[in-house]
N, C-alpha and C. Protein backbone atom coordinates (compact mmCIF):
# COMPACT_ATOMS: atom_id res chain seq x y z
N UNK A 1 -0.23 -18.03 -9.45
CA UNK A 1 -0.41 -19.32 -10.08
C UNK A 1 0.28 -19.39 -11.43
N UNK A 2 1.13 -18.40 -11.44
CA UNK A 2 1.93 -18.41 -13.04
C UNK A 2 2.88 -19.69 -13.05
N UNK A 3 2.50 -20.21 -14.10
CA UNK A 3 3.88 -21.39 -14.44
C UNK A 3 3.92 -22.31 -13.09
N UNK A 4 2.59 -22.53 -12.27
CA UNK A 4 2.35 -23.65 -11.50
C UNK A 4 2.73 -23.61 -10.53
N UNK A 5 3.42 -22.20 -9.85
CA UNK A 5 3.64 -21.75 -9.09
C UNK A 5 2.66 -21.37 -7.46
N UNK A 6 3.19 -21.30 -6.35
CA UNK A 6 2.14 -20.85 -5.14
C UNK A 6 1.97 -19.64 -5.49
N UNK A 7 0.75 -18.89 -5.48
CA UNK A 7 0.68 -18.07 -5.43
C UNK A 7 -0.39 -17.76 -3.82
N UNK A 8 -0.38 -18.64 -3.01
CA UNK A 8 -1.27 -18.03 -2.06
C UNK A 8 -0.38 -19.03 -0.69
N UNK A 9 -1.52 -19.75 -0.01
CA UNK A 9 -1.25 -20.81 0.77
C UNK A 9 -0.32 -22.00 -0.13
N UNK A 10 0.41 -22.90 1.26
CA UNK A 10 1.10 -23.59 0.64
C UNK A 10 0.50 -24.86 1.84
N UNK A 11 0.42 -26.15 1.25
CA UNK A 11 -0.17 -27.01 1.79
C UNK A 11 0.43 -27.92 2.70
N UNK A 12 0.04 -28.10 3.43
CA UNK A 12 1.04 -29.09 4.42
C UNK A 12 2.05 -30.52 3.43
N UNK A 13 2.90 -30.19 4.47
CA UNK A 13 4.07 -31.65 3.42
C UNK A 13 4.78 -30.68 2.65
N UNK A 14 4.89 -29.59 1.94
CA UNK A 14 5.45 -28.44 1.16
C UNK A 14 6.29 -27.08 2.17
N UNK A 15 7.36 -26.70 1.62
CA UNK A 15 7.33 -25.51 2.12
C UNK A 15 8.06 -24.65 0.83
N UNK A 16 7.92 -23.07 0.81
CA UNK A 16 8.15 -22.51 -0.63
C UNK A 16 9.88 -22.56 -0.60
N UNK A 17 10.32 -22.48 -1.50
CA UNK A 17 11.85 -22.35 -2.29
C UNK A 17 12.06 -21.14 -1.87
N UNK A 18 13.21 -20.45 -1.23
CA UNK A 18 13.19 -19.09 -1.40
C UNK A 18 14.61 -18.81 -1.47
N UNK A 19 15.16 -19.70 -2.70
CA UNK A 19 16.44 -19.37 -3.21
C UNK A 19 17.08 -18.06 -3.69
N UNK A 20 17.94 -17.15 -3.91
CA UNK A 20 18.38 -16.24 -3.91
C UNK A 20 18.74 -16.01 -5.23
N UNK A 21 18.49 -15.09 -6.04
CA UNK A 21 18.80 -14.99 -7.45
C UNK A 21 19.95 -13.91 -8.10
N UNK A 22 20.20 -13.73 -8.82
CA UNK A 22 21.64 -13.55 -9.07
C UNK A 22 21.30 -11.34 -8.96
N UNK A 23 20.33 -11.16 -9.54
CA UNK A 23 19.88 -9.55 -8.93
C UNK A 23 19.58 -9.29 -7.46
N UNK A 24 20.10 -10.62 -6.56
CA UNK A 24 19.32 -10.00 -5.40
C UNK A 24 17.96 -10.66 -4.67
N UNK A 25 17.29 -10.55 -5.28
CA UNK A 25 16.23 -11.14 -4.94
C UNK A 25 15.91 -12.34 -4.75
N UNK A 26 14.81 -12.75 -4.34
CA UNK A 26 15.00 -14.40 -3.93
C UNK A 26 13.45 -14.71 -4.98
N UNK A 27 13.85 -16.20 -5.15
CA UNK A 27 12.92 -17.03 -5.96
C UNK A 27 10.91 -16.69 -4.62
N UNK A 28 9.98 -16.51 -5.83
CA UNK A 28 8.88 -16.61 -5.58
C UNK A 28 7.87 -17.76 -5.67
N UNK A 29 7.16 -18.66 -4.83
CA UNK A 29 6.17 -19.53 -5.18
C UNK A 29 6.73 -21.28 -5.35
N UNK A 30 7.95 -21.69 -5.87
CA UNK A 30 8.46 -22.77 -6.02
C UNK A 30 8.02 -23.87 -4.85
N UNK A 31 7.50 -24.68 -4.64
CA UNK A 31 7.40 -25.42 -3.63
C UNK A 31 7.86 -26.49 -3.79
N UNK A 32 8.70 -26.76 -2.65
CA UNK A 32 9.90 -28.06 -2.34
C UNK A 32 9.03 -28.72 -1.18
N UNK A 33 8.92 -30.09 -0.86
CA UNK A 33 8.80 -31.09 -0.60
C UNK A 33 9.04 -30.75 0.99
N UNK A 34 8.51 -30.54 2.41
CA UNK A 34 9.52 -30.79 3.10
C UNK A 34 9.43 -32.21 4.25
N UNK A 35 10.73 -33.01 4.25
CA UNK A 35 11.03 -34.18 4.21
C UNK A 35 9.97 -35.09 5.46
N UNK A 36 9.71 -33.74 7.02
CA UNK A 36 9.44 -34.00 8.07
C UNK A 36 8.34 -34.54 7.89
N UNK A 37 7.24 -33.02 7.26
CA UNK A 37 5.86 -32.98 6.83
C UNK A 37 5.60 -34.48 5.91
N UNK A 38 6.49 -34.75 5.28
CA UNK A 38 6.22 -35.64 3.92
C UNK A 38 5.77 -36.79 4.71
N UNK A 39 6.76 -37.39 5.85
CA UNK A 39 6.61 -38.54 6.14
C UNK A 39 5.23 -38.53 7.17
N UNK A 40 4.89 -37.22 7.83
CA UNK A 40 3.45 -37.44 8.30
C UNK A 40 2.70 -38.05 7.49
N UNK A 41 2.54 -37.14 6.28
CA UNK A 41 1.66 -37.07 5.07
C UNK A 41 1.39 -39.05 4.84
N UNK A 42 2.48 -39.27 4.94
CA UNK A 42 2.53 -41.13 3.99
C UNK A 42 1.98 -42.01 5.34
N UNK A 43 2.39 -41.59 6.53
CA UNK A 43 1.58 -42.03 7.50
C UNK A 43 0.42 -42.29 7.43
N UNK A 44 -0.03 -40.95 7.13
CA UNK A 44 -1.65 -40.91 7.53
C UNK A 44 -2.08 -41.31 6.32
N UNK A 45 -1.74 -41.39 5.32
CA UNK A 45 -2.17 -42.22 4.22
C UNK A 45 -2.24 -44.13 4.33
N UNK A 46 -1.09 -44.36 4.74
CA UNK A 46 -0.40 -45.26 5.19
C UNK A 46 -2.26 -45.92 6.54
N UNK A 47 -2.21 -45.51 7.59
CA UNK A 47 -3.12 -45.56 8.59
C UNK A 47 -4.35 -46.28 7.81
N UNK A 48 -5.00 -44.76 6.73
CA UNK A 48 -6.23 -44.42 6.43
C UNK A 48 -6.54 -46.16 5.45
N UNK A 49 -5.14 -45.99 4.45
CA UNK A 49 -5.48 -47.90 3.90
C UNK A 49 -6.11 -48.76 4.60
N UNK A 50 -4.68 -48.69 6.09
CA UNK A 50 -5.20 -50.19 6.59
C UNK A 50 -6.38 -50.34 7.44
N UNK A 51 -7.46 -48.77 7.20
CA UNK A 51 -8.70 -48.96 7.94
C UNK A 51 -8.99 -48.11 8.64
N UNK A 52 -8.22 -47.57 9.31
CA UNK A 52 -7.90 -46.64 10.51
C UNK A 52 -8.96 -45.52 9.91
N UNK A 53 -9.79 -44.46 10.79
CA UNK A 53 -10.28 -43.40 10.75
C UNK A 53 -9.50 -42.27 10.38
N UNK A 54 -10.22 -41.28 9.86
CA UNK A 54 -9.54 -40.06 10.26
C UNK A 54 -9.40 -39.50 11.53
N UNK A 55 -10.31 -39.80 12.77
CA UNK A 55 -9.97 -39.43 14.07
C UNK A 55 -8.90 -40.44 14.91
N UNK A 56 -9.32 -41.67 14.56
CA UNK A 56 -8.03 -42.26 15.46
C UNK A 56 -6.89 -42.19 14.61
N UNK A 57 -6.68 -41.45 13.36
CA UNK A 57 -5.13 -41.00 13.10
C UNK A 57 -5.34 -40.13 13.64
N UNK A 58 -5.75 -38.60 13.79
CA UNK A 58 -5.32 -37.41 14.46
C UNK A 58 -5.39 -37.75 15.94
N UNK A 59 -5.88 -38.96 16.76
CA UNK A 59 -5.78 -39.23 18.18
C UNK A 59 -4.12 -39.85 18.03
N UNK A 60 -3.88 -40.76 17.40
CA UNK A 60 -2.54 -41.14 17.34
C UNK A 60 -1.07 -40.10 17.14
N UNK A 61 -1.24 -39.19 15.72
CA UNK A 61 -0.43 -37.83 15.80
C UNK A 61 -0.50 -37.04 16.95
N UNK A 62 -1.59 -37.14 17.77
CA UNK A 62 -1.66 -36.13 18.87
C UNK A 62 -0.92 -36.98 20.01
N UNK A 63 -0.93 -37.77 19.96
CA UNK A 63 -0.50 -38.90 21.30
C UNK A 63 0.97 -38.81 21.16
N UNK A 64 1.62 -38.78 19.69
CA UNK A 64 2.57 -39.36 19.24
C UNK A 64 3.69 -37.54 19.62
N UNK A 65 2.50 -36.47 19.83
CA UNK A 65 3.32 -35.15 19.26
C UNK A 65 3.56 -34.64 18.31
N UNK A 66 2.91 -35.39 17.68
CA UNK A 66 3.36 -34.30 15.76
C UNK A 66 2.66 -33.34 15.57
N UNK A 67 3.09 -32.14 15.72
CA UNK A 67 2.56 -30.62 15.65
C UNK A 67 1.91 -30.78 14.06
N UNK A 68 0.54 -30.15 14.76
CA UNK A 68 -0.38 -30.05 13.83
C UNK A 68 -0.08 -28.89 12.74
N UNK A 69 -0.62 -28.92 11.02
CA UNK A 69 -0.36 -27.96 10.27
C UNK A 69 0.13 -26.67 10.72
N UNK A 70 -1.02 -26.17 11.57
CA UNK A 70 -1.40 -24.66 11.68
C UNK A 70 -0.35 -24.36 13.09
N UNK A 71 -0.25 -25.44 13.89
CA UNK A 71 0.74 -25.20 15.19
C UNK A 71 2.17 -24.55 14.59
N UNK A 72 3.17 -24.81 13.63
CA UNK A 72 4.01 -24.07 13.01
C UNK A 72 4.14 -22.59 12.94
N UNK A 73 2.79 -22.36 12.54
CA UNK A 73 2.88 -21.10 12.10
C UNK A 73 2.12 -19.92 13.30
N UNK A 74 1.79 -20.65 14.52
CA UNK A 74 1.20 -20.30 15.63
C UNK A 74 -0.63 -19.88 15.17
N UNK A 75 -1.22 -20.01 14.35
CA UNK A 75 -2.18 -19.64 13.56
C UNK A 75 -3.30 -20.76 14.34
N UNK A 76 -3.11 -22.11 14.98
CA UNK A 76 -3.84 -22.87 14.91
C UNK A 76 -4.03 -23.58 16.09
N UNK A 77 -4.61 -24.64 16.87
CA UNK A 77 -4.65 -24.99 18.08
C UNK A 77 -3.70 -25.66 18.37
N UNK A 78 -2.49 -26.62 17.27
CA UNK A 78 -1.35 -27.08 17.69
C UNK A 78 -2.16 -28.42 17.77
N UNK A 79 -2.85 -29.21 17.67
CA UNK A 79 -3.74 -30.14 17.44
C UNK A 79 -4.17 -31.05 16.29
N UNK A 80 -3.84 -32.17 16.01
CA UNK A 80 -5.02 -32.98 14.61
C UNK A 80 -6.23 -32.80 15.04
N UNK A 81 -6.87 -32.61 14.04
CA UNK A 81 -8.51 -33.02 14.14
C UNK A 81 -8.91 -33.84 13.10
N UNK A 82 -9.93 -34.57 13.27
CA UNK A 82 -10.23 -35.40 12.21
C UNK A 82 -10.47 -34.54 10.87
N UNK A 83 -11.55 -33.64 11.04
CA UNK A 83 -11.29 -32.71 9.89
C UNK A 83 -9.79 -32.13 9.17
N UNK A 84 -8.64 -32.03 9.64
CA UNK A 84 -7.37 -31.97 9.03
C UNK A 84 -7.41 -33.00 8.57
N UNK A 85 -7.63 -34.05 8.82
CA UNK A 85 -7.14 -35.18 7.48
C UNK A 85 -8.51 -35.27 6.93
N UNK A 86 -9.22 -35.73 7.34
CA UNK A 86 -10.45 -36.01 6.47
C UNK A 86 -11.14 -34.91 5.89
N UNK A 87 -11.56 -33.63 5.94
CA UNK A 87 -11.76 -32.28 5.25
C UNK A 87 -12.75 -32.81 4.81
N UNK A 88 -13.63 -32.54 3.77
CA UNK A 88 -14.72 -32.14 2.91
C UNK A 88 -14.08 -32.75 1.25
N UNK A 89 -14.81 -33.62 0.87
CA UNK A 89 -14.33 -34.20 -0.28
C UNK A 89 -14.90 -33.46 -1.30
N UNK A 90 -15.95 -33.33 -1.43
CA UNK A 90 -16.73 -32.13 -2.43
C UNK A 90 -15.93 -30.73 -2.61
N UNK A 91 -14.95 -29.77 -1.51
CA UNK A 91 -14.45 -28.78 -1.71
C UNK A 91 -13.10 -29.30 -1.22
N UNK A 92 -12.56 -30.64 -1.79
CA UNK A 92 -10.86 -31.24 -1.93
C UNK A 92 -9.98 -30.55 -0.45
N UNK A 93 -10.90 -30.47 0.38
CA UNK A 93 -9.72 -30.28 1.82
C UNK A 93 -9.24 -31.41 2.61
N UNK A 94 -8.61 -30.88 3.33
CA UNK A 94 -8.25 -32.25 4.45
C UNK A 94 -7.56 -32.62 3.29
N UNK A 95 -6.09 -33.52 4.30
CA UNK A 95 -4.81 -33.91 3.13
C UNK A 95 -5.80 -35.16 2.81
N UNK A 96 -6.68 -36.21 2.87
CA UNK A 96 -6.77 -37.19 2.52
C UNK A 96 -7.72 -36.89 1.10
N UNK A 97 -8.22 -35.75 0.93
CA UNK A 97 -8.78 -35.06 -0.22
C UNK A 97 -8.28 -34.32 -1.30
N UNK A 98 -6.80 -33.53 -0.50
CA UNK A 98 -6.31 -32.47 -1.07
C UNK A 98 -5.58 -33.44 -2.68
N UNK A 99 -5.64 -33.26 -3.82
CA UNK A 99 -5.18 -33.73 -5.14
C UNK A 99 -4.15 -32.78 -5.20
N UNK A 100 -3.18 -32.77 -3.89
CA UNK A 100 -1.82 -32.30 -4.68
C UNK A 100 -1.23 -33.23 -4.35
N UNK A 101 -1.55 -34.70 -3.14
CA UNK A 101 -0.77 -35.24 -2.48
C UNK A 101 -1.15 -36.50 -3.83
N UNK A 102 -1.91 -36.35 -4.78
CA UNK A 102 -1.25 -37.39 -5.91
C UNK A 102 -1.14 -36.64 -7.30
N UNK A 103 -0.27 -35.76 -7.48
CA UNK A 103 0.27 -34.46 -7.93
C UNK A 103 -0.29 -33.96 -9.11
N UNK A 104 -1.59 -33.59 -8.39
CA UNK A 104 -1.99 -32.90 -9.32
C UNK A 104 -2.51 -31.19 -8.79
N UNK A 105 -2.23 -30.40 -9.31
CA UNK A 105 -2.62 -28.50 -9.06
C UNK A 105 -3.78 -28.42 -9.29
N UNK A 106 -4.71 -28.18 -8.17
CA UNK A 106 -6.33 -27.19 -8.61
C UNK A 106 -5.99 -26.07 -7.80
N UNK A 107 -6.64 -25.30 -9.16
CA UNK A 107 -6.56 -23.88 -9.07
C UNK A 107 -7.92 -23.43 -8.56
N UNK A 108 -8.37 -22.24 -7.83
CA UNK A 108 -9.52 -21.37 -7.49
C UNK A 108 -10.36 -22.93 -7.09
N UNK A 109 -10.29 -23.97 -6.19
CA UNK A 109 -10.96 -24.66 -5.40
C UNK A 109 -12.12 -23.72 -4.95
N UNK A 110 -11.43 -22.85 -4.03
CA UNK A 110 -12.37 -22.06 -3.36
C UNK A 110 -12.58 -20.52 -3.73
N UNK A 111 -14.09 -20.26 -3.27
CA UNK A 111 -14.24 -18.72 -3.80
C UNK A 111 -14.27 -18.27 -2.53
N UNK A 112 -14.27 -16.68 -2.21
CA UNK A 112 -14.71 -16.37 -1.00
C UNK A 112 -15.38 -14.97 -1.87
N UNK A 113 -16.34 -14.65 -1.63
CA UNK A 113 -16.86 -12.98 -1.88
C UNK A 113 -17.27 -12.23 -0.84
N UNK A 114 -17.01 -11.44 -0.53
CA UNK A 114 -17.10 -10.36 0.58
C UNK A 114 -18.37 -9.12 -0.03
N UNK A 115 -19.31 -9.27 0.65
CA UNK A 115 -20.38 -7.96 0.38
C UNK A 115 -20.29 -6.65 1.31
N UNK A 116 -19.43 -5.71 0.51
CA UNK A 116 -19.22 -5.01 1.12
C UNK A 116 -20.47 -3.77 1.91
N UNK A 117 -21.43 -4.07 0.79
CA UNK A 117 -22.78 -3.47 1.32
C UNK A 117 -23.57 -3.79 2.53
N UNK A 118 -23.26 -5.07 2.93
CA UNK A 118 -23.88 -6.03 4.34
C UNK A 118 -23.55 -5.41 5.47
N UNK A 119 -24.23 -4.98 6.58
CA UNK A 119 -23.89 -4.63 7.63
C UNK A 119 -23.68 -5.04 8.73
């Protein structure tokens, strides 16, 4: 999270910079815009205005074929669900929650603690 940077997950509509730097190495964390994701993103924003649910947008993306977040990265069912857009407003998920899509960075949203003593 140095200098506003990804340092973990990167959110749908984004993908990281991984420009090449003059030692060799390539740029870390930068996140660029990407154009495909973007125009989902304004869609379902777009939808959610004129009324529309969060499930009959993810019934429509699904009808329509637009590979869901997690389908990319094979990680996920390849599916919208209403929860992908609509998420949990109290813990800023789901893009219609997430405050990067009106640009603003929260940091440590979420905790996770692991007890390693629990059996």
């Amino acid at each position: 999270m140095h200098q506003g940077k990804s340092a973990g997950g990167i959110s749908y509509g984004y993908r990281l910079d991984r420009q090449p730097l003059p030692d060799g190495t390539h740029m870390t964390g930068d996140r660029v815009i990407d154009p495909e994701q973007a125009a989902v993103i304004r869609r379902i924003f777009a939808e959610y205005d004129k009324g529309k649910s969060a499930r009959t947008i993810a019934m429509g993306l699904n009808h329509d074929g637009i590979p869901a977040p997690r389908a990319r990265s094979g990680t996920g069912p390849g599916t919208w669900s209403f929860s992908t857009i609509s998420g949990n407003w109290k813990r800023g998920t789901g893009i219609l929650n997430n405050e990067l899509y009106i640009g603003k960075l929260v940091w440590n949203r979420q905790r996770f603690v692991k007890n390693v003593d629990c059996h």
